[in-house]
C-alpha atoms as a PDB file:
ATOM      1  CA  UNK A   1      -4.247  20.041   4.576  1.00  0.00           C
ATOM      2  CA  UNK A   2      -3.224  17.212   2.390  1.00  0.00           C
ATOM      3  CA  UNK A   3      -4.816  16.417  -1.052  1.00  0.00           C
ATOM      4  CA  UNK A   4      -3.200  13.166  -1.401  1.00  0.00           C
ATOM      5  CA  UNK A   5      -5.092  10.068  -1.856  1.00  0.00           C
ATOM      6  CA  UNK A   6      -3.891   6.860  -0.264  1.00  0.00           C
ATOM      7  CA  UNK A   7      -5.489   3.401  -0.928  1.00  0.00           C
ATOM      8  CA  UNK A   8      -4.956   0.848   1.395  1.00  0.00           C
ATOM      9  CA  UNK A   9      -5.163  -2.422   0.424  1.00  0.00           C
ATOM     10  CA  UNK A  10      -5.700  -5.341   3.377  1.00  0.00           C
ATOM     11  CA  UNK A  11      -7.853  -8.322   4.271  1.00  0.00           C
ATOM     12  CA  UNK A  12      -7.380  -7.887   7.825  1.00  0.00           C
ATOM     13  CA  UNK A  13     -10.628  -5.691   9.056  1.00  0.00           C
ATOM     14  CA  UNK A  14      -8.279  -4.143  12.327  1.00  0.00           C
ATOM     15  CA  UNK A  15      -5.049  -3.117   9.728  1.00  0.00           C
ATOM     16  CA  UNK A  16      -7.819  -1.392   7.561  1.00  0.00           C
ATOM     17  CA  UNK A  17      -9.350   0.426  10.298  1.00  0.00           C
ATOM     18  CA  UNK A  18      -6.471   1.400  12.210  1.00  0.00           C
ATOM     19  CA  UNK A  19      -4.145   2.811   8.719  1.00  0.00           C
ATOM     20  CA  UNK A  20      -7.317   4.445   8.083  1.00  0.00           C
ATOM     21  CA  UNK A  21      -7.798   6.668  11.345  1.00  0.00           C
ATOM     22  CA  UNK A  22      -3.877   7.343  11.581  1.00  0.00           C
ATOM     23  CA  UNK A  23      -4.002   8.562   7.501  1.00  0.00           C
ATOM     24  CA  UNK A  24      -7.104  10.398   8.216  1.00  0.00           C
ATOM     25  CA  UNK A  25      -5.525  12.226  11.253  1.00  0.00           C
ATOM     26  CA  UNK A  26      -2.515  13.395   9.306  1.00  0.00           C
ATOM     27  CA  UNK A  27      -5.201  14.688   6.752  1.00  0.00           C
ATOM     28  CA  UNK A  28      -4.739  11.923   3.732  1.00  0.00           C
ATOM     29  CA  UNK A  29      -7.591  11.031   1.600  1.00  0.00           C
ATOM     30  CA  UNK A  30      -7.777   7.181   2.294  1.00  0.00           C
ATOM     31  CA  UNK A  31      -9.840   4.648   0.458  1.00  0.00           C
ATOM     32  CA  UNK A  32      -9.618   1.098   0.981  1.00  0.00           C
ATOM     33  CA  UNK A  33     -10.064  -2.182  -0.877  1.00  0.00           C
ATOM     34  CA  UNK A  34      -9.713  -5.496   0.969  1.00  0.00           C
ATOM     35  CA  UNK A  35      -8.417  -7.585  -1.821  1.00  0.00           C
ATOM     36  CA  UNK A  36      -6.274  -7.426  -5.253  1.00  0.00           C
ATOM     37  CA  UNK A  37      -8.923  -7.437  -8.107  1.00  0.00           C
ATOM     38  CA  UNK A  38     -10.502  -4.466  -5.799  1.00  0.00           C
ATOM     39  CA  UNK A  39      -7.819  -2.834  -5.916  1.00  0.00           C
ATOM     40  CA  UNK A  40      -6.869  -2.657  -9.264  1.00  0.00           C
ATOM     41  CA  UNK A  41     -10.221  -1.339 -10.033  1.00  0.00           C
ATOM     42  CA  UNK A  42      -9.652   1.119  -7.870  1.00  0.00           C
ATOM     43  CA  UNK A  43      -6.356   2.055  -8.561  1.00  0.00           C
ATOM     44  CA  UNK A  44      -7.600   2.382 -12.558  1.00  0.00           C
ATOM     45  CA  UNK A  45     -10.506   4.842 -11.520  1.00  0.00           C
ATOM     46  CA  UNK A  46      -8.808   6.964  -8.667  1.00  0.00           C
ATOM     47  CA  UNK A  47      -5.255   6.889  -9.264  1.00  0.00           C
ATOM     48  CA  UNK A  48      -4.119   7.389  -5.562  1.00  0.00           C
ATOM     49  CA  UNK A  49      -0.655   8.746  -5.308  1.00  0.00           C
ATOM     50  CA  UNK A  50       0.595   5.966  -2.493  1.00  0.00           C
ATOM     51  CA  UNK A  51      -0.803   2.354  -2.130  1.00  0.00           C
ATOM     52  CA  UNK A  52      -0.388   0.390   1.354  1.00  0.00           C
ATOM     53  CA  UNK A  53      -0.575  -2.751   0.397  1.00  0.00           C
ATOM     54  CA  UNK A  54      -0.404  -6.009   1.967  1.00  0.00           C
ATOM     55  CA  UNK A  55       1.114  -9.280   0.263  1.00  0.00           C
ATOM     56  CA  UNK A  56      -1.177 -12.326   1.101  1.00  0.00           C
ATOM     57  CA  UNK A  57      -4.781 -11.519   0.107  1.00  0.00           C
ATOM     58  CA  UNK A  58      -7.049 -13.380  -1.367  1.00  0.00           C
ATOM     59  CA  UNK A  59      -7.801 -12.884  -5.692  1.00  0.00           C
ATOM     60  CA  UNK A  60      -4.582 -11.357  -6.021  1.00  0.00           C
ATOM     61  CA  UNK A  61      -1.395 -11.442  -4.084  1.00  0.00           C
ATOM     62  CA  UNK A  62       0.355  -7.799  -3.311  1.00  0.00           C
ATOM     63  CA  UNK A  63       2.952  -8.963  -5.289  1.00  0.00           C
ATOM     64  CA  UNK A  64       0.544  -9.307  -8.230  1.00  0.00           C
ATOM     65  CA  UNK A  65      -0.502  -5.952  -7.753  1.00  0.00           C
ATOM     66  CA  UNK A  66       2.712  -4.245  -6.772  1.00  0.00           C
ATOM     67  CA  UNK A  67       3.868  -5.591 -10.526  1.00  0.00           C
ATOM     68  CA  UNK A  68       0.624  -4.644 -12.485  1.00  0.00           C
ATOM     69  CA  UNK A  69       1.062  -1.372 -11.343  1.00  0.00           C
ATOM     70  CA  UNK A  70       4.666  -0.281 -12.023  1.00  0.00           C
ATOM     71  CA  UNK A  71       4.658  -2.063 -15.200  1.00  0.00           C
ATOM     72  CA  UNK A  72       1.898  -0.373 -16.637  1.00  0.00           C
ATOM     73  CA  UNK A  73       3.330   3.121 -17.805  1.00  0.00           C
ATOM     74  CA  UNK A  74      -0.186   4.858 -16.715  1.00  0.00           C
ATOM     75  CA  UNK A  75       0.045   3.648 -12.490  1.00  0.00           C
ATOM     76  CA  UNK A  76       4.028   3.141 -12.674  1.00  0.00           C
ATOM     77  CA  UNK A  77       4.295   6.778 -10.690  1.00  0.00           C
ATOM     78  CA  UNK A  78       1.996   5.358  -7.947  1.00  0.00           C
ATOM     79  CA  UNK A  79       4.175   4.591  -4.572  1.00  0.00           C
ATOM     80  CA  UNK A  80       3.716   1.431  -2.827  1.00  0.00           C
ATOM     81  CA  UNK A  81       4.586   0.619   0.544  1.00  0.00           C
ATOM     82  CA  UNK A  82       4.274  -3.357   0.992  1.00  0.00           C
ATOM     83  CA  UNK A  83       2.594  -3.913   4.599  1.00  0.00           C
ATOM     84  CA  UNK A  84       3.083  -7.606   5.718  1.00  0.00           C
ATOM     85  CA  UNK A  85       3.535 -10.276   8.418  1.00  0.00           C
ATOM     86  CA  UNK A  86       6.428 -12.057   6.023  1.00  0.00           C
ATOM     87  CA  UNK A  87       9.383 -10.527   7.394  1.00  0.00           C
ATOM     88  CA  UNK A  88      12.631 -12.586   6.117  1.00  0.00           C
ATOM     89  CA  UNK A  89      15.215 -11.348   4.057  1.00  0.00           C
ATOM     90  CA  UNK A  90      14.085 -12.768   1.185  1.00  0.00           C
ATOM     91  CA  UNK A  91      10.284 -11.854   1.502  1.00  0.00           C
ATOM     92  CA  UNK A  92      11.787  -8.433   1.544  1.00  0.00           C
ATOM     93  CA  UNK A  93      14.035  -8.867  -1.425  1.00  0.00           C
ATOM     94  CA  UNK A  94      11.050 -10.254  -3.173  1.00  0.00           C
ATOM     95  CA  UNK A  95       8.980  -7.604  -2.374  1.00  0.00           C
ATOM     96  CA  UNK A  96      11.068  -4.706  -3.889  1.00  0.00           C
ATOM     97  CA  UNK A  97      12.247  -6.579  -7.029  1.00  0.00           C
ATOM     98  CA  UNK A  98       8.208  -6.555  -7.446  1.00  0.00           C
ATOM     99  CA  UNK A  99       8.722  -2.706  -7.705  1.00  0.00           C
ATOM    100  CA  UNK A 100       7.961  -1.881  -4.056  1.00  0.00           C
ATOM    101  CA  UNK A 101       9.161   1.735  -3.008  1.00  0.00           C
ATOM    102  CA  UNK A 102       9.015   0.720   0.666  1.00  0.00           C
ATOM    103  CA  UNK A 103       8.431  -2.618   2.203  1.00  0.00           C
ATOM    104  CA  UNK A 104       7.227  -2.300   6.151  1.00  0.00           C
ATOM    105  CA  UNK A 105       6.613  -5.849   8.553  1.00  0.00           C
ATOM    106  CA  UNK A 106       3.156  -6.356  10.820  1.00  0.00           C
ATOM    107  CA  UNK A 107       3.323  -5.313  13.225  1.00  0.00           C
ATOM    108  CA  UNK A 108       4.006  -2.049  12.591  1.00  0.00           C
ATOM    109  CA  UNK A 109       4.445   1.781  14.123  1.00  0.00           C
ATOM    110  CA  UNK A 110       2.037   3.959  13.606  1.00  0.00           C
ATOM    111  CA  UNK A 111       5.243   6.411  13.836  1.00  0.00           C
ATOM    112  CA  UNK A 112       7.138   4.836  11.473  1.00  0.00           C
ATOM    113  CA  UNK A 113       4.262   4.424   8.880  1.00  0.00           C
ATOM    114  CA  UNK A 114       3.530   8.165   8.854  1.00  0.00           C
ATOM    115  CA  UNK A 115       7.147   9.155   8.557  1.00  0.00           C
ATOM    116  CA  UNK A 116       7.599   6.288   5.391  1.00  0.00           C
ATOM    117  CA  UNK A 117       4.271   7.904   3.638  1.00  0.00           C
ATOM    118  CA  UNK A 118       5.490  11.415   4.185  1.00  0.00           C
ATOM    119  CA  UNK A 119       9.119  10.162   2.783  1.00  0.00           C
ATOM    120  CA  UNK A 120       7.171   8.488  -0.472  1.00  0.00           C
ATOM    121  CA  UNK A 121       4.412  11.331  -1.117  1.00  0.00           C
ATOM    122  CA  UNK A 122       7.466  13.968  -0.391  1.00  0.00           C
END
């Protein structure tokens, strides 16, 4: 059994639902928060070792959030895997210079989104 907690972080009801029955299945503890500010409460009370995050919420971008949380020396061990429909290069590019461990496009693998959290929670 896994004791690692996973937030995911998504405005989209479906993307919530669906990370939170595969994480569940593989035995993750998942909580969710479906915007930025929510999030960053969360993250500050819970400390979840992985955050799936999307970019374009409403509040707070994932980008805001991604950088809040590996600048501040308390969260900067927290993994984040980006989860979003912008899927250029430079989306991408932006997305990791923001501190991003892992940056995934919509729509995604339910495959490939287990094997990238077990990569990131090692």
């Amino acid at each position: 059994m896994q004791d690692k907690k996973i937030l995911v972080v998504d405005d989209e009801p479906n993307i919530v639902r669906s990370l939170t029955y595969i994480l569940n299945k593989e035995g993750y503890d998942v909580s969710t928060a479906e915007d930025g500010a929510e999030a960053m409460d969360m993250i500050r009370d819970s400390k979840p070792h992985l955050m799936i995050l999307d970019v374009m919420m409403p509040n707070m971008s994932g980008y805001d959030v991604c950088r809040a949380v590996k600048s501040d020396p308390e969260l900067v061990d927290i993994q984040v895997m980006m989860l979003t429909a912008n899927g250029q290069v430079g989306d991408r590019r932006l997305g990791l210079s923001q501190g991003a461990d892992e940056y995934i496009t919509k729509p995604f693998s339910p495959r490939v989104i287990l094997s990238k959290v077990k990569e990131l929670l090692g």
